[in-house]
PDB file of N, CA and C in Angstrom:
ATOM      1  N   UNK A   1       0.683 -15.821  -7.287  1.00  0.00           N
ATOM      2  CA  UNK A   1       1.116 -14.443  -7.141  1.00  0.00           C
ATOM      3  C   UNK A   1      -0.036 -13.613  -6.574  1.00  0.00           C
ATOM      4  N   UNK A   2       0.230 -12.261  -5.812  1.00  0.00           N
ATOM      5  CA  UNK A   2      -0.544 -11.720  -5.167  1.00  0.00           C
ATOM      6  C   UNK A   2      -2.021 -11.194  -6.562  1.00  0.00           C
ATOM      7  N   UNK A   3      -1.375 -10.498  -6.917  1.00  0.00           N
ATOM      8  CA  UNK A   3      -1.903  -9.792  -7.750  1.00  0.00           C
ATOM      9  C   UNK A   3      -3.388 -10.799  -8.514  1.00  0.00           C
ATOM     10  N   UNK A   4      -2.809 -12.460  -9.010  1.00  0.00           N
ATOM     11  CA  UNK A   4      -3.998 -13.089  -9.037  1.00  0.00           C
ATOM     12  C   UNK A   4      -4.985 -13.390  -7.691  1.00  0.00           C
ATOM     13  N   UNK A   5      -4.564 -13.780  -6.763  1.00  0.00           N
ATOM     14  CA  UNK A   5      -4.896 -13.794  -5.362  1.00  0.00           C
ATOM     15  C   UNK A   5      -6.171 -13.081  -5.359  1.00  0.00           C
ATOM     16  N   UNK A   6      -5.580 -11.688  -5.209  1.00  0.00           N
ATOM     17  CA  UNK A   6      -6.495 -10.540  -5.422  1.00  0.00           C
ATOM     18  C   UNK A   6      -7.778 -10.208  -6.032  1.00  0.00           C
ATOM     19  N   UNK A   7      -7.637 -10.732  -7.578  1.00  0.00           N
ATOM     20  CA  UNK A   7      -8.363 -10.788  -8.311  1.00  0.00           C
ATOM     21  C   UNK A   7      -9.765 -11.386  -8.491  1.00  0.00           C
ATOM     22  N   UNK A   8      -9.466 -12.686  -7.569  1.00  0.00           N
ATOM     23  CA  UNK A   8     -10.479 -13.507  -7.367  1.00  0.00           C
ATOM     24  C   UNK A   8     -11.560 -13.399  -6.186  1.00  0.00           C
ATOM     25  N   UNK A   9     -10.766 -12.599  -5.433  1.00  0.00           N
ATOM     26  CA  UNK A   9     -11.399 -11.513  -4.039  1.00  0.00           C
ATOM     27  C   UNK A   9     -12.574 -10.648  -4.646  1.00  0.00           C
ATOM     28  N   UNK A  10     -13.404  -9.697  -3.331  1.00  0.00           N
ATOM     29  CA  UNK A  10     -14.228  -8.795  -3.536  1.00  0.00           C
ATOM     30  C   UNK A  10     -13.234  -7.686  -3.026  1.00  0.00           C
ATOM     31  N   UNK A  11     -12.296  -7.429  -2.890  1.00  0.00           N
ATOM     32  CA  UNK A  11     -11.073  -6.519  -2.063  1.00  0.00           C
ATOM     33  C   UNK A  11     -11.149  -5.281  -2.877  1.00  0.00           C
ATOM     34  N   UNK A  12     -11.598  -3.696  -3.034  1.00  0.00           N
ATOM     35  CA  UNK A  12     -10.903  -3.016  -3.547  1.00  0.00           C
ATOM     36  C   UNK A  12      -9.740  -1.633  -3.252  1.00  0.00           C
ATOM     37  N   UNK A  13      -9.656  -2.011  -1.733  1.00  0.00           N
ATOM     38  CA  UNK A  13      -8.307  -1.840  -1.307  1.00  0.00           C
ATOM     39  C   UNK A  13      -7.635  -2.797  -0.001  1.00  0.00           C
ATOM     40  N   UNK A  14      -6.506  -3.151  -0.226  1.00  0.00           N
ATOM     41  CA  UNK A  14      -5.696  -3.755   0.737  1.00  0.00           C
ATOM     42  C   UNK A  14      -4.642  -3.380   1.318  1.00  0.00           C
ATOM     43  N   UNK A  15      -4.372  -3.026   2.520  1.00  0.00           N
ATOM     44  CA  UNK A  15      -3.350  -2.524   3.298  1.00  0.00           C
ATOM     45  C   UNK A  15      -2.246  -3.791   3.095  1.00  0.00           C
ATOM     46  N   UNK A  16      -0.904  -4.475   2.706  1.00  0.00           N
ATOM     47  CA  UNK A  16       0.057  -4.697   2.842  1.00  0.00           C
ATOM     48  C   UNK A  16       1.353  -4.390   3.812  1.00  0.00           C
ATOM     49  N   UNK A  17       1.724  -5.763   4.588  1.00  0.00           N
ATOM     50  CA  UNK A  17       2.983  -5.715   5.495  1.00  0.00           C
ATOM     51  C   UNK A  17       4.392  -6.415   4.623  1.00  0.00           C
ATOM     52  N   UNK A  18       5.293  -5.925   4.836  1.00  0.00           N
ATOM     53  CA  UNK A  18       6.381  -6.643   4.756  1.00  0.00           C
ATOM     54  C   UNK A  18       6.187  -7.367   3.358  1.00  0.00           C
ATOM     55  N   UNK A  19       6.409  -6.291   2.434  1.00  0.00           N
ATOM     56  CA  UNK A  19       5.887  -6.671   0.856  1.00  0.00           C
ATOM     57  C   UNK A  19       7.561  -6.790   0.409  1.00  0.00           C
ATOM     58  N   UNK A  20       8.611  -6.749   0.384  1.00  0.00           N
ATOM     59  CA  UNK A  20       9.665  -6.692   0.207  1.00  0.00           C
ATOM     60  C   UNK A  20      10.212  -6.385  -1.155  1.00  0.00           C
ATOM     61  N   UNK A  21       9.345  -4.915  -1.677  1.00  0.00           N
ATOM     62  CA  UNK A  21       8.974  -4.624  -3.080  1.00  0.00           C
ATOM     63  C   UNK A  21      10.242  -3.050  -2.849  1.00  0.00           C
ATOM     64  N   UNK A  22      10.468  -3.102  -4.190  1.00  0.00           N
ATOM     65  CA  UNK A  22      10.945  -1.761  -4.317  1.00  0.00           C
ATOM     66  C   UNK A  22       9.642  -0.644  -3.733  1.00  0.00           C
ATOM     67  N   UNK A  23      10.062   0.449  -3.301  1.00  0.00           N
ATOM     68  CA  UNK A  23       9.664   1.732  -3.254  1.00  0.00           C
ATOM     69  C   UNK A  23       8.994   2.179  -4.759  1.00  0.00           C
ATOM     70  N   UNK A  24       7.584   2.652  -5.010  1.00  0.00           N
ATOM     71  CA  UNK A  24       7.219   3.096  -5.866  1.00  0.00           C
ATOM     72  C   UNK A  24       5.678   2.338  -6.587  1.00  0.00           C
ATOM     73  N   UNK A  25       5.008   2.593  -7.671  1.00  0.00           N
ATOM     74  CA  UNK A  25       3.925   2.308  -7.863  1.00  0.00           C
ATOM     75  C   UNK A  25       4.311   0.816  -8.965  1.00  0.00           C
ATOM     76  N   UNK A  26       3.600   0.270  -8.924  1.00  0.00           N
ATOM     77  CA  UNK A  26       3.584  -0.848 -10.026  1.00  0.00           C
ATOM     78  C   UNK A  26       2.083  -1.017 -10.350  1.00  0.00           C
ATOM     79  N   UNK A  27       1.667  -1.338 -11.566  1.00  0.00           N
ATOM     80  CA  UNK A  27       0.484  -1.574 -12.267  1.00  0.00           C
ATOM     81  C   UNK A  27       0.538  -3.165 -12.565  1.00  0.00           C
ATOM     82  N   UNK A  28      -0.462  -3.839 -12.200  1.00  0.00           N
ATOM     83  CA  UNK A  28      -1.245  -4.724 -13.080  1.00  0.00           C
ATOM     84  C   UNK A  28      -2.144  -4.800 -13.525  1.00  0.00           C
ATOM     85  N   UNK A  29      -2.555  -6.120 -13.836  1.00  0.00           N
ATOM     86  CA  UNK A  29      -4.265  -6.163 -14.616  1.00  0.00           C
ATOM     87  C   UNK A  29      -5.017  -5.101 -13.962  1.00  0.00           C
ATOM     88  N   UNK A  30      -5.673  -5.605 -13.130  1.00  0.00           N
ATOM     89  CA  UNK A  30      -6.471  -4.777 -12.467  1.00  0.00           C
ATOM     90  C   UNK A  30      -6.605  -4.413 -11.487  1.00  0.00           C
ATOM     91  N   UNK A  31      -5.182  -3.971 -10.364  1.00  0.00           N
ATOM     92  CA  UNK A  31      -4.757  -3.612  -9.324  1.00  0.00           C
ATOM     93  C   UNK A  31      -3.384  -2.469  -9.920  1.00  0.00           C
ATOM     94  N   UNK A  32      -2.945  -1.513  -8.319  1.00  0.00           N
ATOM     95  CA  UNK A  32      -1.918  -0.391  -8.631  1.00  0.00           C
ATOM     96  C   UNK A  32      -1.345  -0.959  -7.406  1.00  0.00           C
ATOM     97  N   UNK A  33      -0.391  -1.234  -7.433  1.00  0.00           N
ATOM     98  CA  UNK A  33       0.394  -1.534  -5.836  1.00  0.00           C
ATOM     99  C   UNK A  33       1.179  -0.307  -5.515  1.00  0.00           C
ATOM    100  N   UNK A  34       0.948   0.932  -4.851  1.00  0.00           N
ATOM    101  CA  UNK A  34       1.625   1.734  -4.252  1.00  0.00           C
ATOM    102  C   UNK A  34       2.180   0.664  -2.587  1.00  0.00           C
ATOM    103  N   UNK A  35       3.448   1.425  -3.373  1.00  0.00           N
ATOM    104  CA  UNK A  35       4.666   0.586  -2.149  1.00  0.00           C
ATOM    105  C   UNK A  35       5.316   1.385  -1.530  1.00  0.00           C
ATOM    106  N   UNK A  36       6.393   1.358  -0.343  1.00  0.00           N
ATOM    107  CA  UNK A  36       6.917   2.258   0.488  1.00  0.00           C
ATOM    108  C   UNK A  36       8.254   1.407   0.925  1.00  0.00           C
ATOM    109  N   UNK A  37       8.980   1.291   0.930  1.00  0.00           N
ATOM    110  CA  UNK A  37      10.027   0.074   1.894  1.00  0.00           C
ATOM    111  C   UNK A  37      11.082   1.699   2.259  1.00  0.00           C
ATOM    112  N   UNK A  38      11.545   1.300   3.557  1.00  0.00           N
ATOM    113  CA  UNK A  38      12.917   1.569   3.669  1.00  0.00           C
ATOM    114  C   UNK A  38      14.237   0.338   4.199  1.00  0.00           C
ATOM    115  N   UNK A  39      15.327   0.995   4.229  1.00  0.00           N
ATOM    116  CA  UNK A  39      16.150  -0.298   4.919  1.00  0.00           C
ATOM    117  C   UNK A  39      17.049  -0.322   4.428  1.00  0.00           C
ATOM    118  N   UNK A  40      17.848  -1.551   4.300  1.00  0.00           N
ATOM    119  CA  UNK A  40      19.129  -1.935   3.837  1.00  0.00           C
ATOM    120  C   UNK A  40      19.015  -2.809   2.299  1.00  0.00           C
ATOM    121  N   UNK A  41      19.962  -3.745   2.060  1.00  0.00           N
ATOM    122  CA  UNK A  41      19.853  -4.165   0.589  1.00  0.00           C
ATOM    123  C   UNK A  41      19.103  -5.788   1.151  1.00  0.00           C
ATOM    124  N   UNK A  42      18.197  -5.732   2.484  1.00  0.00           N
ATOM    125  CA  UNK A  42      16.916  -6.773   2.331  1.00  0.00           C
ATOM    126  C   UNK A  42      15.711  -6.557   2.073  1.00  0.00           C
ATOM    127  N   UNK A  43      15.523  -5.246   1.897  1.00  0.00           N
ATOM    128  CA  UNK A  43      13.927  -4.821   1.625  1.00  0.00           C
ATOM    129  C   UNK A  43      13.081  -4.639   2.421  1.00  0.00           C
ATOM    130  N   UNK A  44      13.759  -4.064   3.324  1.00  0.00           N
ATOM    131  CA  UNK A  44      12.817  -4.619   5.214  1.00  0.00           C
ATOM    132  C   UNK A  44      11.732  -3.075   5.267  1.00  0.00           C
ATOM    133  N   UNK A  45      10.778  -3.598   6.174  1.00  0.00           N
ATOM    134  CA  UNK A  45       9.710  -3.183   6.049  1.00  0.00           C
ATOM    135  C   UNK A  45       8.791  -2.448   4.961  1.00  0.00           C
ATOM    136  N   UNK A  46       8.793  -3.178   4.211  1.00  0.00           N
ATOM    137  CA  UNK A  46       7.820  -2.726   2.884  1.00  0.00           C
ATOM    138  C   UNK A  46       6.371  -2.561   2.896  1.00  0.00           C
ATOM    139  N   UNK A  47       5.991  -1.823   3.016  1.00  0.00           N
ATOM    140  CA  UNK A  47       4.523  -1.714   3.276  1.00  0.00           C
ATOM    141  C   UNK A  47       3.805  -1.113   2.025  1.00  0.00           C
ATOM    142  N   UNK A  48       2.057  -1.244   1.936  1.00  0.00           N
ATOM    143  CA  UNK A  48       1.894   0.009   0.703  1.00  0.00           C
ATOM    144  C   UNK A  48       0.056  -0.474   1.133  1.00  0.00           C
ATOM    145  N   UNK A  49      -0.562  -0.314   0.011  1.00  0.00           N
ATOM    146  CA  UNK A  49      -1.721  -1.057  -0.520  1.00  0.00           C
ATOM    147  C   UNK A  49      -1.699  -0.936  -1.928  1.00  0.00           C
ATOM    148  N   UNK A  50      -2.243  -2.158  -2.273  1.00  0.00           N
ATOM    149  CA  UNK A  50      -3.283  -2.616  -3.697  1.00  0.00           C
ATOM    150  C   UNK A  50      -4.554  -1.728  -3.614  1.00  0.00           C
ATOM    151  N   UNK A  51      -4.984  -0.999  -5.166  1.00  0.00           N
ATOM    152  CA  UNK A  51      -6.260  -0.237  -5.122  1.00  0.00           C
ATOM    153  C   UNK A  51      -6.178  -1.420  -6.303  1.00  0.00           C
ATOM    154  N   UNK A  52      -7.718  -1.384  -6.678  1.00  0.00           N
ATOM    155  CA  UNK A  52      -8.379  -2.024  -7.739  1.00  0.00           C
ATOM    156  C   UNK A  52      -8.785  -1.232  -8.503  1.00  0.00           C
ATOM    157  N   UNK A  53      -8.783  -1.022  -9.944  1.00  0.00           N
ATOM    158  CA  UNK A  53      -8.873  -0.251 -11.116  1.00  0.00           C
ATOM    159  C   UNK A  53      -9.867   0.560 -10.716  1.00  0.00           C
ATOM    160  N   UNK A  54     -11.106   0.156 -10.637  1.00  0.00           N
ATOM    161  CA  UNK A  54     -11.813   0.996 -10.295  1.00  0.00           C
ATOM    162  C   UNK A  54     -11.992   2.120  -9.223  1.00  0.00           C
ATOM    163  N   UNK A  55     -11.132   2.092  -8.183  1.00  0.00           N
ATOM    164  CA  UNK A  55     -10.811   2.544  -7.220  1.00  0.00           C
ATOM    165  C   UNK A  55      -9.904   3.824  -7.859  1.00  0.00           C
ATOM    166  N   UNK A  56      -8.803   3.082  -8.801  1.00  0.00           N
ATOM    167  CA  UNK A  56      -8.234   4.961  -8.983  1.00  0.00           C
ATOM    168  C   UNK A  56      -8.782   5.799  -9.046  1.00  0.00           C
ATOM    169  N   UNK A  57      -9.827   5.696  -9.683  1.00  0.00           N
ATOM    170  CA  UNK A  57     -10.463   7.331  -9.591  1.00  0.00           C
ATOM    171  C   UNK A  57     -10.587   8.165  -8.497  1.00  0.00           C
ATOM    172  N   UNK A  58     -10.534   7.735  -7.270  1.00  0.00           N
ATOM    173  CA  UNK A  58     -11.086   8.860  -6.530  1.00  0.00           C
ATOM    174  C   UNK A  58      -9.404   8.734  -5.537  1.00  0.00           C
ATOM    175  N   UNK A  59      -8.353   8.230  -5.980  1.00  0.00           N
ATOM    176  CA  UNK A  59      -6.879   8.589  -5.707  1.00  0.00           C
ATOM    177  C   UNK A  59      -6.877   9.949  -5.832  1.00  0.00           C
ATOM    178  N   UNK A  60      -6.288  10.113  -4.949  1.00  0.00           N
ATOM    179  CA  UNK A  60      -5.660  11.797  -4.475  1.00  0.00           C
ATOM    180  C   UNK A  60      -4.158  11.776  -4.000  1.00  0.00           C
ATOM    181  N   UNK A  61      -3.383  10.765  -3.253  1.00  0.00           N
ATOM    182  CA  UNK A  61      -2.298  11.210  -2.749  1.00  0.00           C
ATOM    183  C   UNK A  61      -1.419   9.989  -2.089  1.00  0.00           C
ATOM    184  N   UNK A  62      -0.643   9.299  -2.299  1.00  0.00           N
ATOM    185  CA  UNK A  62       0.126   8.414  -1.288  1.00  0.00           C
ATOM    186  C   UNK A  62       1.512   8.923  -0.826  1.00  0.00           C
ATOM    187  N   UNK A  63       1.562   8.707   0.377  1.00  0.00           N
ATOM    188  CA  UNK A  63       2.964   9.480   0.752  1.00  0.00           C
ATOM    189  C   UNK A  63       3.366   8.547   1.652  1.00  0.00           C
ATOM    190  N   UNK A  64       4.961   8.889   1.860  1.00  0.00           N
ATOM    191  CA  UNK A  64       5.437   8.058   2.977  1.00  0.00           C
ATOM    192  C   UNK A  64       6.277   8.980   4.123  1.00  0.00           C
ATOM    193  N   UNK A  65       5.269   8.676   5.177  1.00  0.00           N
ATOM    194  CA  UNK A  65       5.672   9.560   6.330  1.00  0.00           C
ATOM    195  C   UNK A  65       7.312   9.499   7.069  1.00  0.00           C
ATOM    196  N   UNK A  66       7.459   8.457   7.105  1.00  0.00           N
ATOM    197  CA  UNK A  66       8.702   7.592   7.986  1.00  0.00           C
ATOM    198  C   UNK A  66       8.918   6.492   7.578  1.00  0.00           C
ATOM    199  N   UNK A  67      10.029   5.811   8.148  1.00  0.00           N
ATOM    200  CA  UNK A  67      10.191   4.257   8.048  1.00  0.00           C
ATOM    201  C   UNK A  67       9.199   3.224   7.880  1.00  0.00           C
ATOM    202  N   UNK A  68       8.282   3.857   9.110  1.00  0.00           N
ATOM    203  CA  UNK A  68       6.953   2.718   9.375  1.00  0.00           C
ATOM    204  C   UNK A  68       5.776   3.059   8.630  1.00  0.00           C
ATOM    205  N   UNK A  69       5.646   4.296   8.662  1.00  0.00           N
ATOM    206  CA  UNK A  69       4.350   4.705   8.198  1.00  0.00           C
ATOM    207  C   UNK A  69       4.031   5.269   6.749  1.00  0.00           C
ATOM    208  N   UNK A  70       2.999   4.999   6.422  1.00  0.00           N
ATOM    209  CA  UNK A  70       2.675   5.479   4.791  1.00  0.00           C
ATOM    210  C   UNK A  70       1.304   5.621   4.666  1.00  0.00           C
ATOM    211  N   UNK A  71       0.724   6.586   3.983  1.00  0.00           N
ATOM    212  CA  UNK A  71      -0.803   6.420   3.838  1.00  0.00           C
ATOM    213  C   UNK A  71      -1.160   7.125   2.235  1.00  0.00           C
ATOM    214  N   UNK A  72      -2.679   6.432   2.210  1.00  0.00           N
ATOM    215  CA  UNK A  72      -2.992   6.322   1.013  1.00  0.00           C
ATOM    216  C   UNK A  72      -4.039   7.476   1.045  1.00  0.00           C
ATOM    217  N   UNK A  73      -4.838   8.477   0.262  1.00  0.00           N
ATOM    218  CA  UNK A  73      -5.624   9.737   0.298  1.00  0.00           C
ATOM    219  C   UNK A  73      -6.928   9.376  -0.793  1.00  0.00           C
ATOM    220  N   UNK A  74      -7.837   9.103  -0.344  1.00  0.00           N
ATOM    221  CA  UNK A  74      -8.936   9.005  -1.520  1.00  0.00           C
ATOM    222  C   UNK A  74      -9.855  10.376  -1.454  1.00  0.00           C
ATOM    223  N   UNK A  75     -10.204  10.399  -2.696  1.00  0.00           N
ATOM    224  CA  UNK A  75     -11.301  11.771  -2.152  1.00  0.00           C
ATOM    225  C   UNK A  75     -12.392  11.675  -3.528  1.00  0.00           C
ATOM    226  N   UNK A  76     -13.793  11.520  -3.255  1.00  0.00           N
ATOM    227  CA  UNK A  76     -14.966  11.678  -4.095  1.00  0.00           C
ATOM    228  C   UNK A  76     -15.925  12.764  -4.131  1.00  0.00           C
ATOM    229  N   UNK A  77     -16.382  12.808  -4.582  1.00  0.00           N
ATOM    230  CA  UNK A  77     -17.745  13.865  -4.693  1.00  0.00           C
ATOM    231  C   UNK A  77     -18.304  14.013  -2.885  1.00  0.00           C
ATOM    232  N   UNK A  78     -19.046  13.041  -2.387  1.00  0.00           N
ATOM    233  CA  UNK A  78     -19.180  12.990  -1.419  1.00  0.00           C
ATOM    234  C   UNK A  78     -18.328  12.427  -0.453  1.00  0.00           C
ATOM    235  N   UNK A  79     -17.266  11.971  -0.493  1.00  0.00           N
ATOM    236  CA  UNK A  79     -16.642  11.620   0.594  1.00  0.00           C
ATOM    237  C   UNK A  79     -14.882  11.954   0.746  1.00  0.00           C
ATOM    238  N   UNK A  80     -14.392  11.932   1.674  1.00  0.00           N
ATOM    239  CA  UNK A  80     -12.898  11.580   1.629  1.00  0.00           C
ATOM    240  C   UNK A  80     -12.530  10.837   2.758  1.00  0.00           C
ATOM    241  N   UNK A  81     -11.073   9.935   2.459  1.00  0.00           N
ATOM    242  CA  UNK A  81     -10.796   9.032   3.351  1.00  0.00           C
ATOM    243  C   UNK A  81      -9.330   8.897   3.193  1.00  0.00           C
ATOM    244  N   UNK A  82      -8.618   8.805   4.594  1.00  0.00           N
ATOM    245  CA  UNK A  82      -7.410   8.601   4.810  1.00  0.00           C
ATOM    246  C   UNK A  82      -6.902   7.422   5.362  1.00  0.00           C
ATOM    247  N   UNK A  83      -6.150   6.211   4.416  1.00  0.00           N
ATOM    248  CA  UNK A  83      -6.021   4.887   5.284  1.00  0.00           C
ATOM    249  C   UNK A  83      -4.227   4.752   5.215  1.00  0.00           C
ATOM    250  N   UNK A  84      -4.248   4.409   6.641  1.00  0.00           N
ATOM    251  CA  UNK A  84      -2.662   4.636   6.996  1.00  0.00           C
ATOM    252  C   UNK A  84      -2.689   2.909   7.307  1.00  0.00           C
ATOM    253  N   UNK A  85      -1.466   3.112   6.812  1.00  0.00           N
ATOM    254  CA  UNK A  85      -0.662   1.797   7.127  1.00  0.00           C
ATOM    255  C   UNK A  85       0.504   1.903   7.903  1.00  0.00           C
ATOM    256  N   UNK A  86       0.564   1.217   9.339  1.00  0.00           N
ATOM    257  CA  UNK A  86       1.784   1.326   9.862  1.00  0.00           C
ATOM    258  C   UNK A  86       2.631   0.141  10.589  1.00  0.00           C
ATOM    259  N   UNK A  87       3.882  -0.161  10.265  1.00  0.00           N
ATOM    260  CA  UNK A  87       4.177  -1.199  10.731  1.00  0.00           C
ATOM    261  C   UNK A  87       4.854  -1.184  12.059  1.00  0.00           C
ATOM    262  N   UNK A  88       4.336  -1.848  13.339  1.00  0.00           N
ATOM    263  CA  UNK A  88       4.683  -1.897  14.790  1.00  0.00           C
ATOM    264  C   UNK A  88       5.686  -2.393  14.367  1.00  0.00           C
ATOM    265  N   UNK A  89       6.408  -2.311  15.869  1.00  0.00           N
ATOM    266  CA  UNK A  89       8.094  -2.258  16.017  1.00  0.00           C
ATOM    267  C   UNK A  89       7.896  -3.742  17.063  1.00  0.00           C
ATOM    268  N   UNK A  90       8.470  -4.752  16.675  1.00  0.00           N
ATOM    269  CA  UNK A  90       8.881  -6.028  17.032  1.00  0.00           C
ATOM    270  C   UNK A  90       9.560  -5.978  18.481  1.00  0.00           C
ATOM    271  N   UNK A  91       9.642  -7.234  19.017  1.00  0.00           N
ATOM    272  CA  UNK A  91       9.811  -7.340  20.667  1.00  0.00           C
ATOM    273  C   UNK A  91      11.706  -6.957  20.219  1.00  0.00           C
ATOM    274  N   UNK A  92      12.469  -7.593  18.924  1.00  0.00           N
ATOM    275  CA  UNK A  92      13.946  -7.520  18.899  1.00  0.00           C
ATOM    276  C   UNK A  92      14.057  -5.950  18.674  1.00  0.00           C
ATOM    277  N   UNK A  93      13.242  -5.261  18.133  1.00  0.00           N
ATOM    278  CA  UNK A  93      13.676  -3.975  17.653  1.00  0.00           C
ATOM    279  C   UNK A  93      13.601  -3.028  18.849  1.00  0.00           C
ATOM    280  N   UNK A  94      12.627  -3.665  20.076  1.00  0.00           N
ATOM    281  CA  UNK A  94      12.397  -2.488  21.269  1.00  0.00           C
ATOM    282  C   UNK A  94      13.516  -2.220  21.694  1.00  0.00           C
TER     283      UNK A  94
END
């Protein structure tokens, strides 16, 4: 499963494609999977990222722009950062 996958990594955030997860946040051990899907009853284009526990703290905001796009908002003492995730449109979908 992802979530162990993860764990065993130095990763403390990961952009995700085609996660085929409900819409919404899920918690594990020591990861938050903010998710995004839209679509029909296959789950198609699911996108999000995994933060690592330590990482919530400086969470500020995840939103989902559109179909494709979603981004995640960090913000610290000294820094802030905006990481978008977006999923390109396939040669069948042009």
């Amino acid at each position: 499963m992802l979530p162990n996958e993860l764990s065993s990594l130095d990763f403390d955030i990961v952009a995700l494609q085609e996660t085929q997860l409900e819409s919404g946040i899920q918690k594990f051990d020591n990861f938050t999977l903010f998710n995004s899907r839209s679509g029909g009853k296959k789950h198609e284009f699911g996108r999000g990222f995994y933060v690592r526990g330590e990482f919530l703290k400086y969470f500020k905001d995840f939103k989902i722009l559109n179909e494709r796009i979603c981004y995640l908002r960090l913000k610290a003492e000294w820094f802030s950062c905006t990481l978008i995730n977006v999923q390109a449109p396939t040669n069948e979908k042009m």
